[in-house]
Structures are given as structure tokens and as C-alpha cells.
Protein backbone atom coordinates (compact mmCIF):
# COMPACT_ATOMS: atom_id res chain seq x y z
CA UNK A 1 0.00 0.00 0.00
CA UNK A 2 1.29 3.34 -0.93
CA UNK A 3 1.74 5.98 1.77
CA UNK A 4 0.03 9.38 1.05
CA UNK A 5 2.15 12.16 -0.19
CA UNK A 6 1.22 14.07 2.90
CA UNK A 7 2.55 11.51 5.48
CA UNK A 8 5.63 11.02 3.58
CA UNK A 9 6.13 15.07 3.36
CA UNK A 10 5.30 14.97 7.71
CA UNK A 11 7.57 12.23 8.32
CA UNK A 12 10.92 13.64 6.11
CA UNK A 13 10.05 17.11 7.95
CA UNK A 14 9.95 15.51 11.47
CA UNK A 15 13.10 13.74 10.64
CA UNK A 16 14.27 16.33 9.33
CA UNK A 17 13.44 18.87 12.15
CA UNK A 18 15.26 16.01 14.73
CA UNK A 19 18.26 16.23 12.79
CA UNK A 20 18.51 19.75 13.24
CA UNK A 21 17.56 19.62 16.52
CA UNK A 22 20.47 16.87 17.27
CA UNK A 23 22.87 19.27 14.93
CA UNK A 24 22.57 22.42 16.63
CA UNK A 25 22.92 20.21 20.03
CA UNK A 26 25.77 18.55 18.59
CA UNK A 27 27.25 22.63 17.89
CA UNK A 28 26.58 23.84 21.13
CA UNK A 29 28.37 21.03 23.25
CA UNK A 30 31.73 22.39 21.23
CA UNK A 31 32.87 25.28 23.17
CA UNK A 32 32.19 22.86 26.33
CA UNK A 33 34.33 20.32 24.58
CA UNK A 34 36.85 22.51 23.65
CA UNK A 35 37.65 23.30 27.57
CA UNK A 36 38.10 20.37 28.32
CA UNK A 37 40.40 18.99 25.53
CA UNK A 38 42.71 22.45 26.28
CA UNK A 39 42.74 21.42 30.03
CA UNK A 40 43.24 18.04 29.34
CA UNK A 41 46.33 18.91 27.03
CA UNK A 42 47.45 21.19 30.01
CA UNK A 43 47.43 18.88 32.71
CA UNK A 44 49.02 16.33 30.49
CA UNK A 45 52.21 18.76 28.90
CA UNK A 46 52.18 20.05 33.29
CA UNK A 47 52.22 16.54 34.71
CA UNK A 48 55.97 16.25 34.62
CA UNK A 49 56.46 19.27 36.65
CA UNK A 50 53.86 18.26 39.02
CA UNK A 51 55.84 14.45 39.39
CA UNK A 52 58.56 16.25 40.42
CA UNK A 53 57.06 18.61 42.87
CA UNK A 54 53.97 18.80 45.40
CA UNK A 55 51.02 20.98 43.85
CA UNK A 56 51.13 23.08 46.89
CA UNK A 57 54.83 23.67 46.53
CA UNK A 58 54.50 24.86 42.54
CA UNK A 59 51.41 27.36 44.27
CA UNK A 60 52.88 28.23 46.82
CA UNK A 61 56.61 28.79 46.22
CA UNK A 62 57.59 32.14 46.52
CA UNK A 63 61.16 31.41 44.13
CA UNK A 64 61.15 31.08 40.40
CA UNK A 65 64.47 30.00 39.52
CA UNK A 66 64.22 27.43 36.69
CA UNK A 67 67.80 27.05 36.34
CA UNK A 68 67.85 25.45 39.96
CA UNK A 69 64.48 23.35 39.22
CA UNK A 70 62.74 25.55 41.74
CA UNK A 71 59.24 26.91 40.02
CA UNK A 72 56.75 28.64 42.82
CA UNK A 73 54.03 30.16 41.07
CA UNK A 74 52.96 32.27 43.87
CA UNK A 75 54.23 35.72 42.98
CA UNK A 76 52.81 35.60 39.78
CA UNK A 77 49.05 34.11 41.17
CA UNK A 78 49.53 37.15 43.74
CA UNK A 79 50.60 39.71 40.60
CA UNK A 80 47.74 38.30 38.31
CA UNK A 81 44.81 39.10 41.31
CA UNK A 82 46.84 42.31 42.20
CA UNK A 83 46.39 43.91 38.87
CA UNK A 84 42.96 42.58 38.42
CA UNK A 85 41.81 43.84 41.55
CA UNK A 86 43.01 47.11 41.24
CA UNK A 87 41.72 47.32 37.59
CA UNK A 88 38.17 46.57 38.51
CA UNK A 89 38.35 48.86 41.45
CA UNK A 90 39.23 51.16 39.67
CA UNK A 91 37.12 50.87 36.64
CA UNK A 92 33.32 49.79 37.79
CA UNK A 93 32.24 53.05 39.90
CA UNK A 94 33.18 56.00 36.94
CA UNK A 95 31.74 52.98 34.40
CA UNK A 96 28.42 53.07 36.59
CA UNK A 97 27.80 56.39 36.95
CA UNK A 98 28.75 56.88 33.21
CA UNK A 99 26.28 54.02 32.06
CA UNK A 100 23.60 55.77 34.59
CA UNK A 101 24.37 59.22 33.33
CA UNK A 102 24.00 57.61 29.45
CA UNK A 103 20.88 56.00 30.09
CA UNK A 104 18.91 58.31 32.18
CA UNK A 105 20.37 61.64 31.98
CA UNK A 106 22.04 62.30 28.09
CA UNK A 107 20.17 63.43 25.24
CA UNK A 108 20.00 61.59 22.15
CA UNK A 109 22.99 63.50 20.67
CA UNK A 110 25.47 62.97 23.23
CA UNK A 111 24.54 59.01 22.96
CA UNK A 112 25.09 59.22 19.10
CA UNK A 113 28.38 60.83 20.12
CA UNK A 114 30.00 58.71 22.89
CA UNK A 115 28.82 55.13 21.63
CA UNK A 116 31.27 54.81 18.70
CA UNK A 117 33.82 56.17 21.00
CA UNK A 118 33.06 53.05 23.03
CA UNK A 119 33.08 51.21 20.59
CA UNK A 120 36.44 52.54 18.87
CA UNK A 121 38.30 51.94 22.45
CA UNK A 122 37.07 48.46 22.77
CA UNK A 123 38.54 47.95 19.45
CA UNK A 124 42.29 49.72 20.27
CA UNK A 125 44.77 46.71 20.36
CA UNK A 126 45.88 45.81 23.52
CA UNK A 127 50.16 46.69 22.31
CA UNK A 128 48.49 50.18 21.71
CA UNK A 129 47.24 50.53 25.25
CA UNK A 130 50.75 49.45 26.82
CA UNK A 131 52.18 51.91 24.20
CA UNK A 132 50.09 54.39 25.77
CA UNK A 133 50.86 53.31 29.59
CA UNK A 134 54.71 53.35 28.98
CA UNK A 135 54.53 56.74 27.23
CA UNK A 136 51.87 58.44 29.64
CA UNK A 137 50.84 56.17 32.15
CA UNK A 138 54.43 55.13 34.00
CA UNK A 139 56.03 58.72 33.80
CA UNK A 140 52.83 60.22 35.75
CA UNK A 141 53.18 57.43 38.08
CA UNK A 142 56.64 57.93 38.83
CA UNK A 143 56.73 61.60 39.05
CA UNK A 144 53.18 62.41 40.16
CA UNK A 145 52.00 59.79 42.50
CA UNK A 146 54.54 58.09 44.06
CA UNK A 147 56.27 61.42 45.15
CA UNK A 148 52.13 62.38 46.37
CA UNK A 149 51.33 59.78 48.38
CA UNK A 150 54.89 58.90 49.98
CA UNK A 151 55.12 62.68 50.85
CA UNK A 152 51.05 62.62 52.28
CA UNK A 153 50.06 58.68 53.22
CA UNK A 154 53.43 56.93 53.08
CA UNK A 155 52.68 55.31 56.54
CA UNK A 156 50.54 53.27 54.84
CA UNK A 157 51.48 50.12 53.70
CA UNK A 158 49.84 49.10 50.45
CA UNK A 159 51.90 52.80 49.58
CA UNK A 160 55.06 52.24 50.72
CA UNK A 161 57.73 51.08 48.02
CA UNK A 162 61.52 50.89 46.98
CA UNK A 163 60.74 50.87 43.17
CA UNK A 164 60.54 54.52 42.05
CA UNK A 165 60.54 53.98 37.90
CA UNK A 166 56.93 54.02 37.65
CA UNK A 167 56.54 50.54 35.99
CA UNK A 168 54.01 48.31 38.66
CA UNK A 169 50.81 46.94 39.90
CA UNK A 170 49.11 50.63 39.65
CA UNK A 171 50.39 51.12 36.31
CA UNK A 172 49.35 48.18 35.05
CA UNK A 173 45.50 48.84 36.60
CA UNK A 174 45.13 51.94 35.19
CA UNK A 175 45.79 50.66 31.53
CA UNK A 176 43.69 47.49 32.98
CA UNK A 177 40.96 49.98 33.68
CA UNK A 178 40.76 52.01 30.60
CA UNK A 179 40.62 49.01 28.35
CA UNK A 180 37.67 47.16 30.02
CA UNK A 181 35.96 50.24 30.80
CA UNK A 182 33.85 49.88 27.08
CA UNK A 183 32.85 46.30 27.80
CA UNK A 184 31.44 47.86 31.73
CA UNK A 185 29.75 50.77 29.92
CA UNK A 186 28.04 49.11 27.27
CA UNK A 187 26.76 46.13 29.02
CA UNK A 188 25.59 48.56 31.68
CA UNK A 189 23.84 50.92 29.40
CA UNK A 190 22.10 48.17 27.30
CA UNK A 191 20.65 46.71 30.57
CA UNK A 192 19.34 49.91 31.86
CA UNK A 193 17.83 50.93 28.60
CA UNK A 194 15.33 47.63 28.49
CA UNK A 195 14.02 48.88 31.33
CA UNK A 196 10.55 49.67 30.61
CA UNK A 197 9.74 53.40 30.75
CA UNK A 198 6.60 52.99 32.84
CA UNK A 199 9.03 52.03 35.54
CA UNK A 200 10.26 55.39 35.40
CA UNK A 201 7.60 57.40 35.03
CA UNK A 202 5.75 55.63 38.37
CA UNK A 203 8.66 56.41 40.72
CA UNK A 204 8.35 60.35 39.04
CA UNK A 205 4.67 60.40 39.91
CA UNK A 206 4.77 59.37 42.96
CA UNK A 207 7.33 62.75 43.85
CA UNK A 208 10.13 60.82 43.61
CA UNK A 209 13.46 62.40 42.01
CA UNK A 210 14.96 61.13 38.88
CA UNK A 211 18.13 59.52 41.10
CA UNK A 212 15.94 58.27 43.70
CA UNK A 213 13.98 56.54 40.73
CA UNK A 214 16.91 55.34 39.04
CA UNK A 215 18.33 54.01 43.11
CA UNK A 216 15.26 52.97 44.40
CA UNK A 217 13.53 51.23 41.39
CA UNK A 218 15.90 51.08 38.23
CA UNK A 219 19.32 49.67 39.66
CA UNK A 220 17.71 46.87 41.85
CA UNK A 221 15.84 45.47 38.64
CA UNK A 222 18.95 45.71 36.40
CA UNK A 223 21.07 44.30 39.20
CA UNK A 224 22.03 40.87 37.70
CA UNK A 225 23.07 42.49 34.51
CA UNK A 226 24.77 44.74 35.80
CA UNK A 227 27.20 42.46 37.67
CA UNK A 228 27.48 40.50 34.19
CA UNK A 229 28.96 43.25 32.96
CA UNK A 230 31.66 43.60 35.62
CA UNK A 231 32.08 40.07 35.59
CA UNK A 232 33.03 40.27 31.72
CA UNK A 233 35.23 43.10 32.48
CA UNK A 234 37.02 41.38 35.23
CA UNK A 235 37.60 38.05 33.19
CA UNK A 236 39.04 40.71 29.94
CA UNK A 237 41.22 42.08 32.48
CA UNK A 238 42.66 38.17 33.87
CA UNK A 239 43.84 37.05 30.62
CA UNK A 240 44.86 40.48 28.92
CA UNK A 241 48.51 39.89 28.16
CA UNK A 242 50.78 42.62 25.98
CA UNK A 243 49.38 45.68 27.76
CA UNK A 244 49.91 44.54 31.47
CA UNK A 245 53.24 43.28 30.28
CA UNK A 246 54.81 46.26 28.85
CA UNK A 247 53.96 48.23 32.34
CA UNK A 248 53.42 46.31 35.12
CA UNK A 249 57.58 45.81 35.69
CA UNK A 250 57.73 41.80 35.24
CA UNK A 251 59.32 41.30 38.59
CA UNK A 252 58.93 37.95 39.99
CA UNK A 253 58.35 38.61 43.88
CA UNK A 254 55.02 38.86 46.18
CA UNK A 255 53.94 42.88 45.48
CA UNK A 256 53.24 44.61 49.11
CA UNK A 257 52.43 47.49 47.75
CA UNK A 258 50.25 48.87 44.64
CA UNK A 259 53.36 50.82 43.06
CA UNK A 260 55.57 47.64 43.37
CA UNK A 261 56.44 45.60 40.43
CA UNK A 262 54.34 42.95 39.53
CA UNK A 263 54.76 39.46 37.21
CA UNK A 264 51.33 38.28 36.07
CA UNK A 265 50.56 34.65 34.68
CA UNK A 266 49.77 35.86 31.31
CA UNK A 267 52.81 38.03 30.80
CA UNK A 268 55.23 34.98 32.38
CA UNK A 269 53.73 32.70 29.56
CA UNK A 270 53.90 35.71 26.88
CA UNK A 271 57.30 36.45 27.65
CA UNK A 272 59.51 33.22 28.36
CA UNK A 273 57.39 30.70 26.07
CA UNK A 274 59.63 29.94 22.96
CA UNK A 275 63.18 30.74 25.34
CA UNK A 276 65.01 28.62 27.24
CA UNK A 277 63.05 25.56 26.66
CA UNK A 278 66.76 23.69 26.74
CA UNK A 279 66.16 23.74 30.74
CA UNK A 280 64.42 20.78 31.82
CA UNK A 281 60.82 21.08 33.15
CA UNK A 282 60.81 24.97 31.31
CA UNK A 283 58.39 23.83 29.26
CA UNK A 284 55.96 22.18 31.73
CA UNK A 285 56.09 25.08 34.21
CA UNK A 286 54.73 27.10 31.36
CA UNK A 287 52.08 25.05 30.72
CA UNK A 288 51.27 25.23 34.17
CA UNK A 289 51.15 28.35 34.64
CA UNK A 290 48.69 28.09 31.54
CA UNK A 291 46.59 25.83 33.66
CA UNK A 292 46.51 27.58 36.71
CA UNK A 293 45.27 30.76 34.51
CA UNK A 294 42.30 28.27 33.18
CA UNK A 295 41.28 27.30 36.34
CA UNK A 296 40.92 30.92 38.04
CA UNK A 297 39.27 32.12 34.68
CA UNK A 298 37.17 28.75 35.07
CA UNK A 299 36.83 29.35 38.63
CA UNK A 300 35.92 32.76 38.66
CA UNK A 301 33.53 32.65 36.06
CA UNK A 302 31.74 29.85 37.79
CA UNK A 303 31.80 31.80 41.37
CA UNK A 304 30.18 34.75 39.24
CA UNK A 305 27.71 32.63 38.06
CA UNK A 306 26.36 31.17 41.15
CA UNK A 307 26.45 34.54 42.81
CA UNK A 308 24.56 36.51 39.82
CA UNK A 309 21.75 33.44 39.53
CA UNK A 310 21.20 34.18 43.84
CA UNK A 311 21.13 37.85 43.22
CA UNK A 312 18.10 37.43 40.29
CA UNK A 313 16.60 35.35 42.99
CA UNK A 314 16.42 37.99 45.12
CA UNK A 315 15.26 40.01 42.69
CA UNK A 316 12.51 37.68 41.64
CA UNK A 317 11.58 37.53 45.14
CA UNK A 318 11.41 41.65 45.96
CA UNK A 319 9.45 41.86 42.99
């Protein structure tokens, strides 16, 4: 018995709708896969180092001396969270207010005006931006802040230093902040902007002010994207490489303070990777300082993730 022309058309476009379905599953498992053949490769190309010494002596070792087989990672963990830190500190408040001031505040001309300049930093290569810190950024260190504060707060700590050239952890965090600034101010202004205008204009009529509105109702609904746009700042500042290289001093010790010297993971990988490989276990260290740089990107980005799904919870809950 022949089947009708309609049930053969149904079944090829159910089969046919599975197999896309199975395709597009298939596609989306990649990037997944991809992370873990690249940490699989890691571990394996790191294991020799690891044979030879304790995990918690490569993380914890304060010497890098490959010559002498000693490889402690901990200066540069301390220098890559360092920078980091100081970038995002330094970047996420002016981003805010900017986004805020964008959104609720600018006419339509200044928008048309300062988007493309977002979007022309974002695009800058990174070598430009430590071209930029070396030329600008490390003289008005050296001769502007570090002469400031040692004259006005040098009793504390975190400001107290024997490196006077300029090239350090504050250095490499101002750079840091200027080049994930775009990604903070676009996320943040995109976010605030879906918010719907009624939202606004209730908080206004009931004698609210505009910043009130904007504290009060705006910022605790826009909340979770808002921290998704520090969070992809944050992970753009732990792997950025040539910029915090050419400024942050590459000096393999345990910073104290934020004009001290600084070696992060990514510029120890940039710089020695290719040289000296004739030393035995060069090679592996690399790659594990490769791996440890996965696993606090990994890590972090997890962390982030748990913490941002708790805080739309919340906001699920309050409204």
C-alpha cells in the first residue's frame, strides 16, 4: 500500500526537524568540549612538573628559579589578582555612573556621540594601550604619584615602596581599567535601557526624584546584569597579556604594595614561552602556569555565576 504524499512530506520534515535539533545540540556542546580537551592537554604537557614537585609547593613557592628546578608560582598568582583587583576597582564606579548618566540623563545626541567612542576603544589593540601606559601612564606614576602619596600617606602600607621607575601593579591597573571600561559601559547601558519606561515614570509620579527613581527602582531590577557586565570586564582584564606586560615591571616577587612591580601569569607565559626551553621542566612550568590561569578564569567565572543566579533570585523575590 502506498503511503500518502502528505505523510511522507510529515515524516521527512519531522526527521528532518530532529536532525537539526540533534545538529545544533551537537554545535553547542563544542565550546564545552573545547575546555576540556585544552585542560586536558594542560594537565598532560604540566604533569611532569607536578611528578617532580607537590602541587602546593608549585602554588605556593615564593622562588622562580628554573635554572635550579625551583618553580613557585605564587608571585605571579599574587601579581595576576593584584592587577585585576586594582583594575576593577578602579574601573566599575566611573563605568556606573557613566552608564547611569548615558541611560537616564544624556540626550540623544550625546549618545550618538560617545557610543562609537566606546566602541572605537574596545577595538584599540591591547600593544596600543601598553604603548600608551609606557609613554603616559608610567612617567605620571613615577613623578606624580609616588612622590604624592609617599610625601602625604606613606605610613601606609599598600603605599610604601623601593621601586621609584613608575613601571608596577598601579600602572598596570590603570591601563587594565581604561581598556575594560567599554565592555562595563556598554553592558551597563544596554541593561538599563530595556528597562521599561513605565518604571520610570511611576517612581516620578509618585514625587520621587529622577536619582531616587533610578536608586530605588531602576538599579535593583537591572542588578544581575549589571554584575554581568563587571564580571566580563574582570575576566578581559585576567587574561589580557601585551598591555599589562609592557607596564606592570615583570618582577617575579610577592607585590606589598600597589606601586611595586608585579609578574602576572599571562605576561610569564607571553614572555619566556619559545626561550630557554633547553632547561628541563621549562616547558611544563609554562604550561602550568597556563593551567593555573584556566582554572581561576574557570573558577571565577563559575563563582560569578552562582552569585549573579542568587542575586536574580532575590530580585525575583522583591518583585
Amino acid at each position: 500500500m502506498e503511503i500518502p504524499l502528505k505523510t511522507r512530506i510529515a515524516d521527512w520534515r519531522g526527521r528532518l526537524d530532529s536532525w537539526a535539533g540533534s545538529s545544533m545540540f551537537a554545535i553547542t556542546l563544542l565550546p564545552l568540549a573545547l575546555v576540556v580537551v585544552i585542560f586536558v592537554a594542560l594537565c598532560l604537557r604540566a604533569l611532569p612538573l607536578v611528578e617532580q614537585s607537590s602541587i602546593p609547593e608549585l602554588l605556593f613557592g615564593r622562588t622562580w628559579s628554573p635554572q635550579r628546578g625551583l618553580f613557585g608560582f605564587y608571585p605571579f598568582v599574587a601579581g595576576t589578582f593584584w592587577v585585576t583587583a586594582g583594575a576593577v576597582l578602579l574601573a566599575v564606579p566611573p563605568c556606573l555612573l557613566t552608564a547611569i548618566y548615558l541611560a537616564e540623563y544624556a540626550g540623544k545626541a550625546i549618545r550618538l556621540a560617545v557610543k562609537p567612542l566606546l566602541d572605537i576603544l574596545a577595538a584599540i589593540p591591547s600593544v596600543v594601550y601598553g604603548v600608551w601606559g609606557m609613554l603616559a601612564i608610567v612617567p605620571w606614576v613615577q613623578n606624580r604619584l609616588i612622590p604624592f602619596f609617599s610625601q602625604k600617606l606613606g605610613f601606609l602600607t599598600i603605599l610604601q615602596t623601593d621601586n621609584p621607575t613608575g613601571f608596577g601593579i598601579l600602572a598596570g591597573a590603570l591601563v587594565l581599567a581604561v581598556m575594560i571600561a567599554p565592555f562595563i559601559i556598554s553592558v551597563t547601558y544596554e541593561v538599563l535601557v530595556t528597562v521599561p519606561e513605565g518604571t520610570r515614570q511611576a517612581g516620578l509620579a509618585l514625587g520621587a526624584t529622577r536619582w531616587q527613581t533610578i536608586k530605588s527602582s531602576i538599579l535593583p531590577i537591572t542588578l544581575p546584569g549589571i554584575v554581568a557586565g563587571i564580571v566580563l570586564g574582570a575576566s578581559r582584564a585576567l587574561g589580557e597579556t601585551m598591555a599589562v606586560l609592557m607596564v606592570v615591571g615583570n618582577v617575579a616577587k610577592v607585590p606589598g604594595s600597589i606601586f611595586d612591580p608585579a609578574y602576572p601569569l599571562p605576561a610569564l607565559i607571553a614572555n619566556n614561552y619559545g626561550e630557554m626551553m633547553s632547561i628541563p621542566l621549562y616547558d611544563s612550568a609554562l604550561m602550568g602556569a597556563a593551567l593555573i590561569l584556566l582554572v581561576i578564569v574557570l573558577t571565577f567565572n563559575i563563582a560569578s555565576t552562582l552569585i549573579l543566579r542568587r542575586i536574580m533570585g532575590r530580585v525575583r523575590r522583591a518583585w
